[in-house]
N, C-alpha and C. Protein backbone atom coordinates (compact mmCIF):
# COMPACT_ATOMS: atom_id res chain seq x y z
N UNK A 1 -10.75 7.21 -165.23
CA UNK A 1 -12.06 7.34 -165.81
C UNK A 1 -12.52 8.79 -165.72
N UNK A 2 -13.44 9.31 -166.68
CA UNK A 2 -13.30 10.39 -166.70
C UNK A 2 -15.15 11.03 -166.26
N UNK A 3 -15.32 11.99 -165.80
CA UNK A 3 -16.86 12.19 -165.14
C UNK A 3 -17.36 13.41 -165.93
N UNK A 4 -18.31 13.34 -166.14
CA UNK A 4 -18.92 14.53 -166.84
C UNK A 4 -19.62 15.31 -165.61
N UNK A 5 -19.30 16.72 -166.01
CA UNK A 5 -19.90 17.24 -165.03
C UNK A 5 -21.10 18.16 -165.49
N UNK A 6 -22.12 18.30 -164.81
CA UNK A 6 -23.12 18.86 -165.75
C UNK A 6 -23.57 20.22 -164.19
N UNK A 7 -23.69 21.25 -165.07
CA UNK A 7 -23.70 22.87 -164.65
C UNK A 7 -25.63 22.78 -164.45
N UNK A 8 -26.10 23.19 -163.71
CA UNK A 8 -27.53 23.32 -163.87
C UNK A 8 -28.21 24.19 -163.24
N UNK A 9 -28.98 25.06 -163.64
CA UNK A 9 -29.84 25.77 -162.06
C UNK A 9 -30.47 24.95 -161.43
N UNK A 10 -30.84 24.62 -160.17
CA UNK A 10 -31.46 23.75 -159.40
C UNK A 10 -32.51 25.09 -157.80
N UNK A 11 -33.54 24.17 -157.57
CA UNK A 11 -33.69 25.05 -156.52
C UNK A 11 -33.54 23.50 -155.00
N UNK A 12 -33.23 24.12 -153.79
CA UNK A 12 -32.77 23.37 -152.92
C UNK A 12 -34.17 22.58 -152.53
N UNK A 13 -34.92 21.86 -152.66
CA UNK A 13 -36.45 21.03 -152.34
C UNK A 13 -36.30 20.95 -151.15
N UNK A 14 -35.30 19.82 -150.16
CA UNK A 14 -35.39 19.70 -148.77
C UNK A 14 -34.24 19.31 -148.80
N UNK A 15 -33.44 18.87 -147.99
CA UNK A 15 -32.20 18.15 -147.22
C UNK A 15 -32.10 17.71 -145.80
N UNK A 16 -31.34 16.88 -146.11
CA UNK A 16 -31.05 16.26 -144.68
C UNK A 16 -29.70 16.24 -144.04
N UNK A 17 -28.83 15.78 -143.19
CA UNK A 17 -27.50 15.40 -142.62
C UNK A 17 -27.03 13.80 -143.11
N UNK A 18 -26.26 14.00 -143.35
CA UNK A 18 -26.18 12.40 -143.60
C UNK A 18 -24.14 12.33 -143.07
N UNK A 19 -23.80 11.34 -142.37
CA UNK A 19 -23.03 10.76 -141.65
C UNK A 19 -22.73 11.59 -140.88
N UNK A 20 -21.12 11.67 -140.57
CA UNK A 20 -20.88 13.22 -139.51
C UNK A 20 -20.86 14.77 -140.20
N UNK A 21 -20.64 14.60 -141.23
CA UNK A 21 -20.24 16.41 -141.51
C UNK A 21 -21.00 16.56 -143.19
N UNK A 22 -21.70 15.29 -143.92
CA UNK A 22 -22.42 15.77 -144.89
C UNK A 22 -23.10 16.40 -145.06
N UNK A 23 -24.07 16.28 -146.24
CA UNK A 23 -25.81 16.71 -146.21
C UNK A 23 -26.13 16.15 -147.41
N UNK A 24 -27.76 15.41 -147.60
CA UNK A 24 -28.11 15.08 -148.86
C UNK A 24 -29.37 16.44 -149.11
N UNK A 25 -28.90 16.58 -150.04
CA UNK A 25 -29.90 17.65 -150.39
C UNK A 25 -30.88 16.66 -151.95
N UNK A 26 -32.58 17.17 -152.12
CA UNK A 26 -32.77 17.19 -153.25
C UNK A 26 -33.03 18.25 -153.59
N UNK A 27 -32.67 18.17 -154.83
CA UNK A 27 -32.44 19.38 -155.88
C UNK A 27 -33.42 19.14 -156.95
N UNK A 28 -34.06 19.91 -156.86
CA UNK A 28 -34.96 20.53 -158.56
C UNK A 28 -34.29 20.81 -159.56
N UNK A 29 -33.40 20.25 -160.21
CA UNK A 29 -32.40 20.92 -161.38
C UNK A 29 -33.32 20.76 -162.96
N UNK A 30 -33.00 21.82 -163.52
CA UNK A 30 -33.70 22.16 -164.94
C UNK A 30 -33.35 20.50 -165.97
N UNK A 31 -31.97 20.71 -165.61
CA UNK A 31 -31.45 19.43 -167.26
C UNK A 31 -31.72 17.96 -166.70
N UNK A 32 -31.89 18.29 -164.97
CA UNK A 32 -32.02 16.30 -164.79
C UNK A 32 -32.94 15.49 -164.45
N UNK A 33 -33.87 16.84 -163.61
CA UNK A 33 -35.17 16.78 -163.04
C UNK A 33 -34.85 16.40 -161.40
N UNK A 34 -35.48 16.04 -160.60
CA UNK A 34 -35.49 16.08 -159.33
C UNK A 34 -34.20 14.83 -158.94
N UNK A 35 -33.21 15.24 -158.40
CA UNK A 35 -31.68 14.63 -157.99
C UNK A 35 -31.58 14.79 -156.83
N UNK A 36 -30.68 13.58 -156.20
CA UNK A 36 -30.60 13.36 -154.80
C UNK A 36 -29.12 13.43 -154.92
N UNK A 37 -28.35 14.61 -154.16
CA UNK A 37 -26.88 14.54 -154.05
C UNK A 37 -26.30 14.77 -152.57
N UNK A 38 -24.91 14.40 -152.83
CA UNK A 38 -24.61 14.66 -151.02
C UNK A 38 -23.80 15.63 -151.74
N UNK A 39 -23.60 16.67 -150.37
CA UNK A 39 -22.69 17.37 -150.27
C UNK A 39 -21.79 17.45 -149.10
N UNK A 40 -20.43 16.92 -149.84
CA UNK A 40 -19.24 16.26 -148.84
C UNK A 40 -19.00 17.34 -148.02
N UNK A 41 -18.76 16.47 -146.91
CA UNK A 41 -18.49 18.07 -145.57
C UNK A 41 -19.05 19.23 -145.56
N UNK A 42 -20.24 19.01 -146.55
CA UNK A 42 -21.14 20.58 -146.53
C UNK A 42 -21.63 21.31 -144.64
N UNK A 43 -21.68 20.64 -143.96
CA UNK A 43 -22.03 20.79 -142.57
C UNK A 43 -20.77 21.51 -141.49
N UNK A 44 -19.66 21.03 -142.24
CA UNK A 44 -18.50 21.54 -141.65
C UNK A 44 -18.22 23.35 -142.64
N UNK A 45 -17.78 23.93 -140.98
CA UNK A 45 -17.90 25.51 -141.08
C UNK A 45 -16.72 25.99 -142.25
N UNK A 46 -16.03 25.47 -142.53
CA UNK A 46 -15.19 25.76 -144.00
C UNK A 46 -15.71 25.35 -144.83
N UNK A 47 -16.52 24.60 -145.19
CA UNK A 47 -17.26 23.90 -146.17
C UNK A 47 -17.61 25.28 -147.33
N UNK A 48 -17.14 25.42 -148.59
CA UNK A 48 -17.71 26.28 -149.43
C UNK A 48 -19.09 25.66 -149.98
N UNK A 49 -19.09 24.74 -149.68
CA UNK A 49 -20.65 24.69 -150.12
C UNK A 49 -21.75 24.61 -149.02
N UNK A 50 -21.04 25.04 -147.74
CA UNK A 50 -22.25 24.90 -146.41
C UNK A 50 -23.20 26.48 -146.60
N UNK A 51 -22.77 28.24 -147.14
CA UNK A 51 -23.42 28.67 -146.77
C UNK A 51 -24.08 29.00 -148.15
N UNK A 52 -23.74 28.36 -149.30
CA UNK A 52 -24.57 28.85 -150.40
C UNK A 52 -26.29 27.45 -150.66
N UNK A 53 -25.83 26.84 -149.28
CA UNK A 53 -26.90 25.83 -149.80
C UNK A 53 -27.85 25.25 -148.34
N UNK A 54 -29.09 25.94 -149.56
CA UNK A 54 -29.42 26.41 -147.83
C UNK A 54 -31.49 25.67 -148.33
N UNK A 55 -32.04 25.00 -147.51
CA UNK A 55 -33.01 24.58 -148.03
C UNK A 55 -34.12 25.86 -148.63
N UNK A 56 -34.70 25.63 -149.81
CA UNK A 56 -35.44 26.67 -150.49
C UNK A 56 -34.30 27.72 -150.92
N UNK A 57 -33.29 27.13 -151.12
CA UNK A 57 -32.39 28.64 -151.86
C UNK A 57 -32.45 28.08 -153.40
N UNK A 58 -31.81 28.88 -154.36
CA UNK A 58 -32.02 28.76 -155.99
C UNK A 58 -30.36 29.20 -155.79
N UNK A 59 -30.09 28.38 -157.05
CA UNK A 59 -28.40 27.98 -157.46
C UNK A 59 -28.21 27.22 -158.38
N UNK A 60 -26.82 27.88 -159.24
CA UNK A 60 -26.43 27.36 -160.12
C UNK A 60 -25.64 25.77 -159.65
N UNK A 61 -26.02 24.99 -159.90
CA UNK A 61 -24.95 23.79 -158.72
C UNK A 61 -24.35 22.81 -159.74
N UNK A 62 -23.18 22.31 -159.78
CA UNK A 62 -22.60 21.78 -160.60
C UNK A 62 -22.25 20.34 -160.02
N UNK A 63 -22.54 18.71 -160.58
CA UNK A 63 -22.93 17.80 -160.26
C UNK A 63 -22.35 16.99 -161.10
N UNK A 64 -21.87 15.95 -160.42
CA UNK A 64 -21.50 14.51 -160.96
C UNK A 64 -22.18 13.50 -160.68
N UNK A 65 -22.24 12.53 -161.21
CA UNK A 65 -22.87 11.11 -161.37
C UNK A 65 -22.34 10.51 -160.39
N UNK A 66 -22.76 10.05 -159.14
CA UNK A 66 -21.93 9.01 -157.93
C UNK A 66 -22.52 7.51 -158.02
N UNK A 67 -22.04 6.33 -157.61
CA UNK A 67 -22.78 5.50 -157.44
C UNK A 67 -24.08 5.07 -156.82
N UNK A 68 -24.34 5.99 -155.77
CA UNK A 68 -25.46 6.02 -155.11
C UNK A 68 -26.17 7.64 -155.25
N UNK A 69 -25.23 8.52 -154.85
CA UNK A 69 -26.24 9.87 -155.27
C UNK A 69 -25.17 10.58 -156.40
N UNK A 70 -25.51 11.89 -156.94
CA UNK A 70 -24.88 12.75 -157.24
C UNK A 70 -23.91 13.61 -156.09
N UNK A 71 -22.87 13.99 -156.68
CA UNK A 71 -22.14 14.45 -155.90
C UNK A 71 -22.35 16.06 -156.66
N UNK A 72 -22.25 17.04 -154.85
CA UNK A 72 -22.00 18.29 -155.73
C UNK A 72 -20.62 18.50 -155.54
N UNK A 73 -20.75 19.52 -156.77
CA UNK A 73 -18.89 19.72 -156.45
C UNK A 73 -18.39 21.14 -156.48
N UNK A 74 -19.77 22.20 -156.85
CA UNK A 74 -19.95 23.54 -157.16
C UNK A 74 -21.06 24.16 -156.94
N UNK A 75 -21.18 25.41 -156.17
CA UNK A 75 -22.46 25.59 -156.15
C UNK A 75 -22.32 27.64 -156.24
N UNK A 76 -23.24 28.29 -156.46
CA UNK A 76 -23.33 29.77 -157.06
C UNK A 76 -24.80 29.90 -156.95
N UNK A 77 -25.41 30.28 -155.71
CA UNK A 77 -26.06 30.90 -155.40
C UNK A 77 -26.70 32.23 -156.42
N UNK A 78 -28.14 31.85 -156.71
CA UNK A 78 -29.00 33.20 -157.22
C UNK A 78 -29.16 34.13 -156.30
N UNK A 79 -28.36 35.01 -156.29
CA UNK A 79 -28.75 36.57 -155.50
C UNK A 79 -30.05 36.62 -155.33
N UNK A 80 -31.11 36.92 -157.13
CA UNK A 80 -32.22 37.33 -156.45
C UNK A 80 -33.56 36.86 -155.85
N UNK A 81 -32.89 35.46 -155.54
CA UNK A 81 -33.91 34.67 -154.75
C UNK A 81 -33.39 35.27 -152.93
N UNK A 82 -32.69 35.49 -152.98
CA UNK A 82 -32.47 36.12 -151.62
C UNK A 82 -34.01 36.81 -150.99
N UNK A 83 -34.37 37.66 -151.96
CA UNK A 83 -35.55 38.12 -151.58
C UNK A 83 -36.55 37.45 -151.05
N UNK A 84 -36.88 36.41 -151.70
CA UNK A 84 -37.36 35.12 -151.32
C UNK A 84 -37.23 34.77 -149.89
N UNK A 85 -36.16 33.82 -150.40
CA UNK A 85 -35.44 33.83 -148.74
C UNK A 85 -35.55 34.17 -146.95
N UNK A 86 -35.22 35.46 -147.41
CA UNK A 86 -35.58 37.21 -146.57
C UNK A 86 -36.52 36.96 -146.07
N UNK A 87 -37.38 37.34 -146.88
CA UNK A 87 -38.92 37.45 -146.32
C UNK A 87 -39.42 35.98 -145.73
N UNK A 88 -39.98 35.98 -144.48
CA UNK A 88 -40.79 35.14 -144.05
C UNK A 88 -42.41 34.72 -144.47
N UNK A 89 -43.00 35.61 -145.30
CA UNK A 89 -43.63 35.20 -145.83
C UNK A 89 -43.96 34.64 -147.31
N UNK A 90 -42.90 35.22 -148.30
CA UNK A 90 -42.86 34.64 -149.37
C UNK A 90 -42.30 33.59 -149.49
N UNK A 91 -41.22 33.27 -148.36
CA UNK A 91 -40.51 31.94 -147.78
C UNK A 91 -41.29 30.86 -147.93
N UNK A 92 -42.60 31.10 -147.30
CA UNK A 92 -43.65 29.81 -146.72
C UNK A 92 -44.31 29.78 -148.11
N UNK A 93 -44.56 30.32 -148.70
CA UNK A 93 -45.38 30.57 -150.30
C UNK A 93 -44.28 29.78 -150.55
N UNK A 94 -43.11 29.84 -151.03
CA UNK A 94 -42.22 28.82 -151.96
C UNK A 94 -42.15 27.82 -151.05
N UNK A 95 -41.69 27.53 -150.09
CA UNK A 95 -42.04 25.96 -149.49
C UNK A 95 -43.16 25.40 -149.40
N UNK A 96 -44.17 25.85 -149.66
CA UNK A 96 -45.67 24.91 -150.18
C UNK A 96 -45.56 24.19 -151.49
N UNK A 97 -44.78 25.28 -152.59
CA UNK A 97 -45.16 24.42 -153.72
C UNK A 97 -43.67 23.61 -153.84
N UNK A 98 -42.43 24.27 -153.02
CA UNK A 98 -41.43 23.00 -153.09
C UNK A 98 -41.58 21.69 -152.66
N UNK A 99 -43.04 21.76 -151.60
CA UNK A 99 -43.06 20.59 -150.91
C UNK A 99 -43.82 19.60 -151.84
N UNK A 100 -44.36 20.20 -152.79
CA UNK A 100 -45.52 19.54 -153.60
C UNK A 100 -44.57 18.84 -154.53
N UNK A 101 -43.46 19.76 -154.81
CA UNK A 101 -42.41 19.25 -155.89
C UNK A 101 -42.27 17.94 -155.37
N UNK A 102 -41.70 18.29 -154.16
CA UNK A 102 -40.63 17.16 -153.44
C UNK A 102 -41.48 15.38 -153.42
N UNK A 103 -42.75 15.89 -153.04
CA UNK A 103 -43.56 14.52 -152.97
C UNK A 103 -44.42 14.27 -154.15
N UNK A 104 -44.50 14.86 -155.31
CA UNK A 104 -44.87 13.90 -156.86
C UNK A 104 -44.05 13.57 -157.69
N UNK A 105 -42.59 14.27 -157.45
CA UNK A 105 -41.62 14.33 -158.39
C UNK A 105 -41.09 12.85 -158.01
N UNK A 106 -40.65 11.82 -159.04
CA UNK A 106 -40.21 10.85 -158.23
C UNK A 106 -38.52 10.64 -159.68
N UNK A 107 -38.03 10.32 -159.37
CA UNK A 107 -36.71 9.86 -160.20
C UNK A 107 -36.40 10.80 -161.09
N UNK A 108 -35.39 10.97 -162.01
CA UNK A 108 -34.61 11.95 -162.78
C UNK A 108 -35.33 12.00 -163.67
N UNK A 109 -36.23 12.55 -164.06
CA UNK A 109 -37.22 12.94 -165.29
C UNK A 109 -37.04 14.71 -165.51
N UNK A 110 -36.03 15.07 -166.54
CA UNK A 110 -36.45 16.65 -166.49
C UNK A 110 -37.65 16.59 -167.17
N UNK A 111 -38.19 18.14 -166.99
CA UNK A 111 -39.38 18.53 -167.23
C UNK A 111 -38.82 20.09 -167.72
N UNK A 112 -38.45 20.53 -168.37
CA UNK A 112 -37.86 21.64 -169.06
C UNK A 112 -39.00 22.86 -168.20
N UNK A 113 -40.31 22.52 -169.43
CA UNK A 113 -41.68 23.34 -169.42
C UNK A 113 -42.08 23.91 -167.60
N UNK A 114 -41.98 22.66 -166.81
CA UNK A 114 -42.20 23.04 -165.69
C UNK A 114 -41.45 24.07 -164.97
N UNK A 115 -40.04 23.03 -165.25
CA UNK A 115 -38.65 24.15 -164.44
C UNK A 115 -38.94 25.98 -164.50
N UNK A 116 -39.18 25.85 -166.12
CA UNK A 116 -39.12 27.35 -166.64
C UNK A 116 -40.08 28.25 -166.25
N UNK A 117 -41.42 27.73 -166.38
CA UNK A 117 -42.75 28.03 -165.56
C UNK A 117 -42.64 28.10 -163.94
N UNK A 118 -42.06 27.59 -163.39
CA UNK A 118 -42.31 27.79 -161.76
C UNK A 118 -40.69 28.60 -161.69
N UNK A 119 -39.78 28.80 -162.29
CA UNK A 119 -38.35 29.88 -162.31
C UNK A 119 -39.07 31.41 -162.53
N UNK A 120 -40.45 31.47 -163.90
CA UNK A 120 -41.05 32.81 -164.38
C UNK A 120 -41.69 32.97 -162.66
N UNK A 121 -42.26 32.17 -162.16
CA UNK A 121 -43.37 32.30 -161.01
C UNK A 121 -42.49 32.72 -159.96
N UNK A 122 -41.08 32.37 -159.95
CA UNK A 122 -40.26 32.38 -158.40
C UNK A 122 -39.44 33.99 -158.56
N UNK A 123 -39.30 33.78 -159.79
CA UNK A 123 -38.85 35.35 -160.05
C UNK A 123 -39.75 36.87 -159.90
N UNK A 124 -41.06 36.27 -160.25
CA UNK A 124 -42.52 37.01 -159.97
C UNK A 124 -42.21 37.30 -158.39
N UNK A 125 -42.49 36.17 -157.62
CA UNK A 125 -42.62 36.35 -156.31
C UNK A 125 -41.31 36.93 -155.61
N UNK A 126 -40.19 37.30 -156.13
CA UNK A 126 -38.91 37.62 -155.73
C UNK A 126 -38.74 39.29 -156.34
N UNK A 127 -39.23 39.63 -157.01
CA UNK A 127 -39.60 41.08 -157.33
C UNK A 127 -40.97 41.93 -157.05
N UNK A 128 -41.98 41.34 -156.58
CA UNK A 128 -42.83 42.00 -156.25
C UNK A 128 -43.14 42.06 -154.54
N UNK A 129 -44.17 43.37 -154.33
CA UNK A 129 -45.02 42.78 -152.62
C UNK A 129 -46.11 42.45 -153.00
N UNK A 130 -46.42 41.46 -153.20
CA UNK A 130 -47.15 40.42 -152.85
C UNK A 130 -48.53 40.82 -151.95
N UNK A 131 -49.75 41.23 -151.72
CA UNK A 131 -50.45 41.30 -150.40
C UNK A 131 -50.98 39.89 -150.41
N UNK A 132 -51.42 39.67 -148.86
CA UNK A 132 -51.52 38.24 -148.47
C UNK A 132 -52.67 37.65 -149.56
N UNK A 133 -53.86 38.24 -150.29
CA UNK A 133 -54.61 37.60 -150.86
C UNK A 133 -54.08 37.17 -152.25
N UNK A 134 -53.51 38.07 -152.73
CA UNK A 134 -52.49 38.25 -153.74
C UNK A 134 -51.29 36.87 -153.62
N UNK A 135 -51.17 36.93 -152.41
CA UNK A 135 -49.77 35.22 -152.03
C UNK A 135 -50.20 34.39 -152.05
N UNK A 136 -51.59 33.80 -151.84
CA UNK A 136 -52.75 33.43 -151.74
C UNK A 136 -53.02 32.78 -153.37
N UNK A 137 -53.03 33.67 -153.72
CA UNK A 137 -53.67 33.16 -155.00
C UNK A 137 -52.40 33.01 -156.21
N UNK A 138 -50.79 33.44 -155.74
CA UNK A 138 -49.51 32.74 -156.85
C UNK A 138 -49.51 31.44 -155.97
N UNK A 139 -49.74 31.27 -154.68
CA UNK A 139 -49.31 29.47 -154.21
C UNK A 139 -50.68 28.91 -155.38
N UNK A 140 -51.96 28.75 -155.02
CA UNK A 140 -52.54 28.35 -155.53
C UNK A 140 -52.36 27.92 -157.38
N UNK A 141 -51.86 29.22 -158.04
CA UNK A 141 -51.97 28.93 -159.44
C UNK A 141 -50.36 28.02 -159.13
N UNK A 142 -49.15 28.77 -158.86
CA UNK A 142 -48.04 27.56 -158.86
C UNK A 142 -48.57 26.49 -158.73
N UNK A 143 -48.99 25.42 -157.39
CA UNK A 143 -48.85 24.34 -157.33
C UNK A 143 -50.38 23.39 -158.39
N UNK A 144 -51.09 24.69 -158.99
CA UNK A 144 -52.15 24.08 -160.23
C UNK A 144 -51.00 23.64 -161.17
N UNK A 145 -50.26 24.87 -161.61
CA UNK A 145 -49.40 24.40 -162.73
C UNK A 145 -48.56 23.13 -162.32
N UNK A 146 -48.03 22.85 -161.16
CA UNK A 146 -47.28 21.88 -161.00
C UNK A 146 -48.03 20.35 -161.15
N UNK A 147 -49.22 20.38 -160.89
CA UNK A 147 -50.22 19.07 -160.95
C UNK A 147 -50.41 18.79 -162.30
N UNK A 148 -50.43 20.51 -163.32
CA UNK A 148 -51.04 20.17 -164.40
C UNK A 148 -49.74 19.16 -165.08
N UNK A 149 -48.43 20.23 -164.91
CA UNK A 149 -47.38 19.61 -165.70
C UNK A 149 -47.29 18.14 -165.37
N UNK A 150 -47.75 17.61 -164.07
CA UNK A 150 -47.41 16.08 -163.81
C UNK A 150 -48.25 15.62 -164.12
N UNK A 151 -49.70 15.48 -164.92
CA UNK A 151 -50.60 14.93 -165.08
C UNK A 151 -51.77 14.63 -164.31
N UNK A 152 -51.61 15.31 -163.46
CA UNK A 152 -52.69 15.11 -162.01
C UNK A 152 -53.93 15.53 -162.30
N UNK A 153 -53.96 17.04 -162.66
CA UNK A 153 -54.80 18.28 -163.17
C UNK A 153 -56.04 17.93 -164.25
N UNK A 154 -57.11 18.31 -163.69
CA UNK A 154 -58.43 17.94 -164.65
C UNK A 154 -58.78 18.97 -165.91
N UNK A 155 -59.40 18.72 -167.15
CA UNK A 155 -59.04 19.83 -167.74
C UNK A 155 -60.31 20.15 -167.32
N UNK A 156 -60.09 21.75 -167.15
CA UNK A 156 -61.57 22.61 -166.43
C UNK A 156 -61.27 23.70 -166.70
N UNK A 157 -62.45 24.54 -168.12
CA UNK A 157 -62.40 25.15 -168.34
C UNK A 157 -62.67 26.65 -167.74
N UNK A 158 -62.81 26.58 -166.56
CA UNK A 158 -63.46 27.58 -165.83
C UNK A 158 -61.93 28.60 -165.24
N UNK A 159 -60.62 27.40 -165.04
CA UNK A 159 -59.44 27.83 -164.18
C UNK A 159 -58.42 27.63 -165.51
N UNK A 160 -58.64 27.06 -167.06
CA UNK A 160 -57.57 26.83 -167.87
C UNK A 160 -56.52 27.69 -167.88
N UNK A 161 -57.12 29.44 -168.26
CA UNK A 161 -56.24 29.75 -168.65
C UNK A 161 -54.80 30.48 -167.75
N UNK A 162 -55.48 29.89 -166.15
CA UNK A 162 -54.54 30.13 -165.15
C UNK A 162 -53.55 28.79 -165.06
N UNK A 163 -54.31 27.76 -165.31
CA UNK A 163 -53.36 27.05 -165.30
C UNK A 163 -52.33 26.54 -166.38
N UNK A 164 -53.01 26.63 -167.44
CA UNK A 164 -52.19 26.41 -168.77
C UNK A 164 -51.37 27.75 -169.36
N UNK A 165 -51.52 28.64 -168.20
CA UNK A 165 -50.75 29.80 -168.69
C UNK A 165 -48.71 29.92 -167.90
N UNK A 166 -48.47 30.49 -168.88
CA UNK A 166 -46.96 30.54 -168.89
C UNK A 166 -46.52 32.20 -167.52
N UNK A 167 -47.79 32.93 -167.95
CA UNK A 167 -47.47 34.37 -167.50
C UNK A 167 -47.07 34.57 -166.23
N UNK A 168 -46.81 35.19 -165.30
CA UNK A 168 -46.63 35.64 -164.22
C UNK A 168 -46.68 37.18 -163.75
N UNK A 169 -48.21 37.49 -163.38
CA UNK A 169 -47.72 38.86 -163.36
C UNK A 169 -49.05 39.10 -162.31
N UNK A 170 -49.62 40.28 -161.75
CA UNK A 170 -50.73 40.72 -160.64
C UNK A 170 -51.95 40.09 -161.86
N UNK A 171 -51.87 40.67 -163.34
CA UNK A 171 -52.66 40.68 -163.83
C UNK A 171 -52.98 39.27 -164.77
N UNK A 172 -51.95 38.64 -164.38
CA UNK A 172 -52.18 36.88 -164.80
C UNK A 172 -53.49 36.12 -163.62
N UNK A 173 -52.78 37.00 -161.85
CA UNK A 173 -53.81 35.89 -161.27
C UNK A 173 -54.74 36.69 -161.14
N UNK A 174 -54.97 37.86 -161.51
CA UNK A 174 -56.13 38.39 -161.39
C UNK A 174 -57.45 38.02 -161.70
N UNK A 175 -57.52 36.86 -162.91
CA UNK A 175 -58.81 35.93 -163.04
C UNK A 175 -59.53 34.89 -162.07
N UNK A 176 -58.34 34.72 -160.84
CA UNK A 176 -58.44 33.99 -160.08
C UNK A 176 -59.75 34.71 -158.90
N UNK A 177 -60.82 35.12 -159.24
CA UNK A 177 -62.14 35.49 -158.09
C UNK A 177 -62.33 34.72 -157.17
N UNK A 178 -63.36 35.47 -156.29
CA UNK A 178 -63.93 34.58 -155.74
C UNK A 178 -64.71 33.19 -156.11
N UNK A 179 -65.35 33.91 -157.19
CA UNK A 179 -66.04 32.62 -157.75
C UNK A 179 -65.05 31.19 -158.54
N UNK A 180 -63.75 31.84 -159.14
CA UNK A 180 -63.03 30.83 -159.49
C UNK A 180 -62.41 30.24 -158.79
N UNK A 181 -62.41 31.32 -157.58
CA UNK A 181 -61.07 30.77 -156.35
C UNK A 181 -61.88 29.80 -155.69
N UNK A 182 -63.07 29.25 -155.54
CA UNK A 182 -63.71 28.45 -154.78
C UNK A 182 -63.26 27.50 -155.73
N UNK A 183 -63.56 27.32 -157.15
CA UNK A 183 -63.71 26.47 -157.91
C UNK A 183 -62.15 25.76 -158.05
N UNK A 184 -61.38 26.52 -158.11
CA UNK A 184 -60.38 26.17 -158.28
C UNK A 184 -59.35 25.64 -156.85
N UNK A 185 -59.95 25.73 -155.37
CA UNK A 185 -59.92 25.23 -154.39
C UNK A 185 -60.71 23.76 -154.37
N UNK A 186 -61.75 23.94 -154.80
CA UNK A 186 -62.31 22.39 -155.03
C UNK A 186 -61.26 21.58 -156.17
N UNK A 187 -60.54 21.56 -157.19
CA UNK A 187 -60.03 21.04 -158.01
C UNK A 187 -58.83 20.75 -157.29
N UNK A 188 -57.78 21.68 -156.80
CA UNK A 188 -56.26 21.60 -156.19
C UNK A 188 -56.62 20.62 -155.45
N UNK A 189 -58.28 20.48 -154.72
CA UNK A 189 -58.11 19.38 -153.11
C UNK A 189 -58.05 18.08 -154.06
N UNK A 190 -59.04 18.22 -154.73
CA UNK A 190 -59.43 16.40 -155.52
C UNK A 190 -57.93 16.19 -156.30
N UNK A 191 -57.32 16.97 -156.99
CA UNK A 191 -55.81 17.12 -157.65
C UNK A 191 -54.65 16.07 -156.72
N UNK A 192 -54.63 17.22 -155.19
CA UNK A 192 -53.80 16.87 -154.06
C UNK A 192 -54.35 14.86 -153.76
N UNK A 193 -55.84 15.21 -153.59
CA UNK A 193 -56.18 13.80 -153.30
C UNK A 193 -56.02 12.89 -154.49
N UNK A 194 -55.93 12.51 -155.36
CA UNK A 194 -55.41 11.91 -156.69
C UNK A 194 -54.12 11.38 -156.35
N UNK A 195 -53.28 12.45 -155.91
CA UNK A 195 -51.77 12.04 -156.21
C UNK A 195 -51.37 11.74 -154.99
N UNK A 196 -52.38 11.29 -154.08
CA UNK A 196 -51.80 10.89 -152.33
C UNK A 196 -51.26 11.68 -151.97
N UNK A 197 -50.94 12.83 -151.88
CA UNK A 197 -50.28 13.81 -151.44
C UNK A 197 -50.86 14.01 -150.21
C-alpha cells in the first residue's frame, strides 16, 4: 500500500514523551491545520529528528497518515526562527500565542489565512528588537488575530484595523495606544473568556 507523504511548514505547539524513546509533538502545519504526530525514537541521542524538533521551533516537517497519529518521517528546521528561539524573551512572546493555538485549535482544519498571518508576525518578531512595550503589544495583536481567525473576536471598530490587518511591522502596532490598548485588553479578556480558555 502506498502513503502519501505531505511536505509542510509546521511550527512545534507543545509535545510530550510517549513510550520509551518517542515523542508526540503537535504541530501547527500550514496544509493540515493543527496535527498530532509521534516521532519514532525522536528522544533517543541518534535520533535525526531529536535535535531539529524542539518545542516552539518552526520546520519544514514531512508527515504521513498513521492509524492513530501522523508519523514524522522528515524534519528541516527554519534557521531564522532560531532567533526566536535564542532569545528568552521573544521565546515567551511566541509561547503565549502558541499556547492559545494549542487550546482553540481542535482537529485537522487548515486555516491557510491564519498560518500565513501569524508566519508574517513570527518572522516580524525574528528580525527585529522588539522593546518590552513594543513585545507587549505584537503578543497582544497576534493572539487578537488568532481569536479573530477562529471566530471568537467581536467586531470593534476601535481595534479593526489591528486586527483585521495582514501587516507586521513597528508601524502596524503602532495604533495600538494607550487608549486602544486598554480597549483592546478589555476585548482579548471577554475573547479568552468566550472560548474557555
Amino acid at each position: 500500500m502506498a502513503y502519501h507523504l505531505y511536505q509542510t511548514p509546521g511550527w512545534i505547539v507543545a509535545s510530550q514523551p510517549s513510550g520509551e524513546a518517542s515523542r508526540l509533538f503537535k504541530i501547527f502545519t500550514r496544509e493540515l491545520g493543527l496535527v498530532t504526530a509521534i516521532g519514532q525514537g525522536a528522544r533517543k541521542n541518534h535520533s535525526k529528528l531529536r535535535y531539529h524538533l524542539r518545542d516552539l521551533g518552526v520546520a519544514e516537517v514531512a508527515l504521513i497518515r498513521g492509524r492513530e497519529y501522523w508519523r514524522l518521517t522528515g524534519v528541516a528546521e527554519q534557521i531564522w526562527a532560531n532567533d526566536i528561539f535564542n532569545n528568552p524573551t521573544k521565546r515567551q512572546a511566541a509561547a503565549k500565542v502558541f499556547f492559545v493555538l494549542n487550546r482553540l485549535i481542535h482537529g485537522e482544519e487548515k486555516s491557510l489565512a491564519l498560518f500565513d498571518n501569524l508566519q508574517a508576525g513570527l518572522l516580524f518578531l525574528a528580525s527585529t528588537n522588539l522593546q518590552t512595550r513594543d513585545l507587549a503589544r505584537w503578543i497582544m495583536v497576534a493572539e487578537m488575530r488568532v481569536l479573530r481567525h477562529l471566530g471568537y473576536w467581536p467586531d470593534e471598530p476601535a481595534v479593526a484595523s489591528l486586527v483585521n490587518g495582514v501587516d507586521w511591522s513597528e508601524e502596524a502596532l503602532a495604533p495600538l495606544n494607550a487608549v486602544t490598548m486598554t480597549r483592546a485588553l478589555s476585548l482579548l479578556q471577554q475573547a479568552l473568556n468566550h472560548s474557555h480558555l
